[in-house]
Protein backbone atom coordinates (compact mmCIF):
# COMPACT_ATOMS: atom_id res chain seq x y z
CA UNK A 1 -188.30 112.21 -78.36
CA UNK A 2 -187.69 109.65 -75.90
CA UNK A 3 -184.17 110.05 -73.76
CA UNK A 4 -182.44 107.53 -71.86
CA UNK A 5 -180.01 108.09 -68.89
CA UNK A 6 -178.20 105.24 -68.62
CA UNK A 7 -174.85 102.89 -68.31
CA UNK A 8 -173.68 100.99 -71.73
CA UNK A 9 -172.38 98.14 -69.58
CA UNK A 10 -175.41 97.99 -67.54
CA UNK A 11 -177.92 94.88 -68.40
CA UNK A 12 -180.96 96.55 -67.09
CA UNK A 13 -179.86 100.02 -69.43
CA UNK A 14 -179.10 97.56 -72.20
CA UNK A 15 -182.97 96.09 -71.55
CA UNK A 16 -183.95 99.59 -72.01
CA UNK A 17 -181.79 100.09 -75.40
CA UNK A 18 -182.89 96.79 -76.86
CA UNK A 19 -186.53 96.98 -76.17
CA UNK A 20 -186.10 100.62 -78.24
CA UNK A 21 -183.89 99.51 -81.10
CA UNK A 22 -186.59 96.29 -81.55
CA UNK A 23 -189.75 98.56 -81.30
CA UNK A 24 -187.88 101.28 -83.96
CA UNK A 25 -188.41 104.12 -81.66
CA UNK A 26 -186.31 107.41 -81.66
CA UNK A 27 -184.39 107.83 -78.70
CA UNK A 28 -181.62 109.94 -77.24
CA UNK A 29 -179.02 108.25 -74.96
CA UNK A 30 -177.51 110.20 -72.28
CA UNK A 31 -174.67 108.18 -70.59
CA UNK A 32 -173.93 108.52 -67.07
CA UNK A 33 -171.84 106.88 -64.76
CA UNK A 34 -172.59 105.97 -61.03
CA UNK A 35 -169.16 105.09 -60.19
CA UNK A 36 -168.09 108.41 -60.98
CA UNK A 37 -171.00 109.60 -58.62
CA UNK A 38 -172.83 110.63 -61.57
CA UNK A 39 -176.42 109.33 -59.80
CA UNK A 40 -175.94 110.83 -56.81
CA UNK A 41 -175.72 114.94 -58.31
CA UNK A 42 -178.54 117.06 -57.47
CA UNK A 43 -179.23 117.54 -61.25
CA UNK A 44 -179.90 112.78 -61.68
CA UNK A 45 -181.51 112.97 -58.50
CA UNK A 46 -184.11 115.15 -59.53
CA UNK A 47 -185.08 112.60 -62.30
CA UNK A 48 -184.71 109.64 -60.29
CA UNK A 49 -184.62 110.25 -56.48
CA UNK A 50 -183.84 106.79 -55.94
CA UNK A 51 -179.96 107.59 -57.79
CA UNK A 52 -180.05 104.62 -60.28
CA UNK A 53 -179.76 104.02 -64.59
CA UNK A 54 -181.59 103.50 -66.48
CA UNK A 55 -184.40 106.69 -66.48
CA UNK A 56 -186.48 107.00 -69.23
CA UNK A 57 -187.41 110.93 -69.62
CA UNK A 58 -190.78 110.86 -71.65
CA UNK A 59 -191.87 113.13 -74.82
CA UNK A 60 -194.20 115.06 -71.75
CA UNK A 61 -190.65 116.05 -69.62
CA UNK A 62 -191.82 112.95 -67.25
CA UNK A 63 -189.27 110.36 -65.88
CA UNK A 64 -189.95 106.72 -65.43
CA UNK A 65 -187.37 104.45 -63.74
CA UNK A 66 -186.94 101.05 -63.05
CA UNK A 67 -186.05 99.08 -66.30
CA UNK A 68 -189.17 96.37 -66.14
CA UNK A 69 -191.15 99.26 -65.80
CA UNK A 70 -189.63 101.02 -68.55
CA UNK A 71 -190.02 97.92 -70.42
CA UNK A 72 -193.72 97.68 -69.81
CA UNK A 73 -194.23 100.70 -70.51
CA UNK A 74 -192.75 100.97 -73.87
CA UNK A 75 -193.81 97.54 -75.53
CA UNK A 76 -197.78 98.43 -74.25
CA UNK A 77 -199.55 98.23 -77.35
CA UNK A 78 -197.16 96.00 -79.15
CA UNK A 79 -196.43 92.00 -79.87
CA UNK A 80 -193.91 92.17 -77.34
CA UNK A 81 -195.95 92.91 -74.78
CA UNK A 82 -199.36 90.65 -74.90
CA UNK A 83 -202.46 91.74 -74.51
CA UNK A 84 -204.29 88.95 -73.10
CA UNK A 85 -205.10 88.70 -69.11
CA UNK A 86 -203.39 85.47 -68.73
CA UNK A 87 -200.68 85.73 -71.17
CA UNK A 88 -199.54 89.17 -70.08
CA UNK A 89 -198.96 88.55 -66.29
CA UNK A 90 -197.12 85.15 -67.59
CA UNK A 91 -194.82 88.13 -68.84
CA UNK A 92 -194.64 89.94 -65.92
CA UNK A 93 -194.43 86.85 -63.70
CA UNK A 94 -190.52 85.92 -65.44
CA UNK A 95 -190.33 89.98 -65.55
CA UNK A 96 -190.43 89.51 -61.57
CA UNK A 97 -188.15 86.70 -61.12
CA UNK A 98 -185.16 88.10 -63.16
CA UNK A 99 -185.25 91.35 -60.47
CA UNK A 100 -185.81 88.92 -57.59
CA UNK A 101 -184.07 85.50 -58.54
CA UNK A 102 -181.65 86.31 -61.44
CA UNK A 103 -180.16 89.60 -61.61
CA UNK A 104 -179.04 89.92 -57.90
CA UNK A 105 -176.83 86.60 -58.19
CA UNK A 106 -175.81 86.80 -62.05
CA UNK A 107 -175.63 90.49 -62.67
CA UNK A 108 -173.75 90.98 -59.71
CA UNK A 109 -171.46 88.16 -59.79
CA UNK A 110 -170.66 89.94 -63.14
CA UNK A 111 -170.02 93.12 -61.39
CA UNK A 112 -167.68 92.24 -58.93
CA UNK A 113 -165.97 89.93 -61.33
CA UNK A 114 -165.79 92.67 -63.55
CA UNK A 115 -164.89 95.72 -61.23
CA UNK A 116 -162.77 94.49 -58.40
CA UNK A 117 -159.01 93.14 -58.07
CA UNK A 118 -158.70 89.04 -57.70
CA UNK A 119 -158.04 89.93 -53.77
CA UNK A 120 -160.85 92.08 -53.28
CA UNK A 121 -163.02 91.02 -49.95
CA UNK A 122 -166.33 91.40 -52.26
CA UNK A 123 -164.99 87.90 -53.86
CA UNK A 124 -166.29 86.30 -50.78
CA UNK A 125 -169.60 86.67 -51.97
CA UNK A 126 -168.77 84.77 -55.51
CA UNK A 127 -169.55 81.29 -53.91
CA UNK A 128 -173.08 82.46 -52.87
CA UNK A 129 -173.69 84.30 -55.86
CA UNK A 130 -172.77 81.64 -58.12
CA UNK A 131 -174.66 78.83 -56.17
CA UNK A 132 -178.24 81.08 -56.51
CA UNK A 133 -177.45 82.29 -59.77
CA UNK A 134 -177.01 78.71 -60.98
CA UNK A 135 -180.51 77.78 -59.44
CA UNK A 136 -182.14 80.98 -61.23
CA UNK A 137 -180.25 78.93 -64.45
CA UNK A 138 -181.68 75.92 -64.10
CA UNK A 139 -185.13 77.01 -63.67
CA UNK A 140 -184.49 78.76 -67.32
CA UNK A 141 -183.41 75.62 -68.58
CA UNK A 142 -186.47 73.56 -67.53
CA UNK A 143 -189.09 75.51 -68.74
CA UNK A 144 -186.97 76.66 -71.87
CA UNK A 145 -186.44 72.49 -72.34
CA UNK A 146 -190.55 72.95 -73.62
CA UNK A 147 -191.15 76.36 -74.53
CA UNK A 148 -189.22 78.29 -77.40
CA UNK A 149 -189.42 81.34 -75.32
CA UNK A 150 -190.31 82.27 -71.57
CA UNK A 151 -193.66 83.58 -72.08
CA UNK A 152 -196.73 83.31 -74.58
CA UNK A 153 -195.07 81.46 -76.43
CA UNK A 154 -193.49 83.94 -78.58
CA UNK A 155 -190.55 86.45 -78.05
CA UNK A 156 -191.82 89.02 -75.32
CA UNK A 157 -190.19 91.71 -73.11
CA UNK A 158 -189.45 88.39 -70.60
CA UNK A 159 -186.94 87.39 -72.80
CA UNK A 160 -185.38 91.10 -73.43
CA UNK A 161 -185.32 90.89 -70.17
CA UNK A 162 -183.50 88.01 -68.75
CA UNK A 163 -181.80 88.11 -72.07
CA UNK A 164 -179.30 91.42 -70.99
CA UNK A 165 -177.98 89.54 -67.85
CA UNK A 166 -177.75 85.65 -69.19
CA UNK A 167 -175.96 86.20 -72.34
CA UNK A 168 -173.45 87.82 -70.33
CA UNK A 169 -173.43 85.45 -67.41
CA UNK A 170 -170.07 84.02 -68.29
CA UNK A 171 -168.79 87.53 -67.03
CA UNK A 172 -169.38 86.76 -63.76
CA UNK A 173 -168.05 82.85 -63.26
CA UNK A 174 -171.33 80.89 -64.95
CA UNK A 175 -170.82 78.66 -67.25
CA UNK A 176 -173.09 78.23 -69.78
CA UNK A 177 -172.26 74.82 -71.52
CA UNK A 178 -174.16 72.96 -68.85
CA UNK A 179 -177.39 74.75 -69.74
CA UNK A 180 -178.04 73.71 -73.86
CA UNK A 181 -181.74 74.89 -73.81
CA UNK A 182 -180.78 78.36 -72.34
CA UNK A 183 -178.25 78.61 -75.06
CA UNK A 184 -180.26 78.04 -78.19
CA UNK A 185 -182.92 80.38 -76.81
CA UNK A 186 -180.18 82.80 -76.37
CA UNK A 187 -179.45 82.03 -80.18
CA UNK A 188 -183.27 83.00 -80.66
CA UNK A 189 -182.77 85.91 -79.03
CA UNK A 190 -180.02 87.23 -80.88
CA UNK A 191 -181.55 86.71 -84.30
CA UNK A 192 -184.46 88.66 -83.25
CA UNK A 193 -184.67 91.50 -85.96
CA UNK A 194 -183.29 94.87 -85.24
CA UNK A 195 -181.25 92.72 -82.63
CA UNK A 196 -178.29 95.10 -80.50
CA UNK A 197 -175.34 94.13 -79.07
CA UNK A 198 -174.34 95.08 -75.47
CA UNK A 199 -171.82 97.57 -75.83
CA UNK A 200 -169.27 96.05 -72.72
C-alpha cells in the first residue's frame, strides 16, 4: 500500500490526498509536523533528505517527494494525466507555474497569515506577496475566461494542483470576488467525484 507523510493543512499534502481519494487508491497517511521539527529527525530525513511533506513511500519501500512529482507519478496511466505529447506537457507547463508563480506568493501569504501574530515582522512581506499572487490570479482568470479547465480541456492533475492553494487563497489576504472565472472553475473542481475537503 501506498503511504503518505504529510501535513493536513498543507496544499501541496492535500494535492497528494486528493489526487489519491479521486484515483480510488489505498493509502496510509502518516501525519507529521515540521513546526514541531518533525522533518528535520534522522528517521524523515532518511525518506526525504531535503526535510519537507509530502513523501510518498511506494508499495517497493521507495520514497518519492515533491508533490507535482508525486502527482505525475500517480495519475500516469489515467484521464487525469493525458497521454498525448502536446496535451501532457500543457499539464505540466500550469504544473510548473503553480511551484514557480502561484504557490510562493498565495500559499505563503496563507502561511504567515495563518501562523504569525498581527505584529509579526514576516507581515512585511504581505504587500509583495499579495501583489505577485494577484498577478499569478489573473493569469488563471484569463485563460479560465475560455477554457473550462487549465489543461486539455478536461479536469487534469493542473487543476488538483493549483486547486489546493486557490480555493484557500482567501487565507492569506486574496480576495476572490474579483476573479468570477477562477471561481466557477473552483465550483468545477469541487464537484469532481470522489471530491475531498482540505482538512484546515
Amino acid at each position: 500500500m501506498l503511504t503518505v507523510y504529510g501535513m493536513s493543512d498543507s496544499g501541496n499534502c492535500y494535492k497528494v490526498k486528493l489526487t489519491l481519494e479521486q484515483l480510488g487508491l489505498p493509502y496510509r497517511w502518516i501525519e507529521v509536523d515540521p513546526v514541531k521539527g518533525e522533518t528535520a529527525s534522522a528517521a524523515f530525513l532518511a525518506k526525504n533528505p531535503n526535510g519537507k511533506v509530502p513523501t510518498l513511500e511506494l508499495e517497493n519501500g521507495e520514497f518519492l517527494p515533491e508533490s507535482n512529482a508525486i502527482l505525475n507519478y500517480l495519475a500516469d496511466g489515467t484521464p487525469l494525466l493525458p497521454g498525448q505529447r502536446l496535451e501532457r506537457a500543457r499539464v505540466l507547463q500550469w504544473m510548473f507555474f503553480e511551484q514557480y508563480s502561484h504557490e510562493p506568493y498565495v500559499a505563503v501569504a496563507r502561511s504567515i497569515m495563518r501562523h504569525t501574530s498581527p505584529d509579526s515582522p514576516e507581515r512585511s512581506q504581505l504587500p509583495r506577496l499579495h501583489s505577485r499572487g494577484r498577478r499569478a490570479l489573473g493569469v488563471m482568470e484569463q485563460h479560465l475566461e475560455r477554457e473550462p479547465f487549465l489543461a486539455a480541456g478536461r479536469y487534469t492533475v493542473a487543476d488538483i494542483a493549483l486547486y489546493a492553494y486557490t480555493h484557500c487563497a482567501a487565507d492569506g489576504g486574496f480576495d476572490l470576488g474579483k476573479y468570477p472565472a477562477l471561481r466557477a472553475w473552483l465550483d468545477r473542481v469541487a464537484s469532481q467525484p470522489r471530491h475531498v475537503p482540505l482538512q484546515a
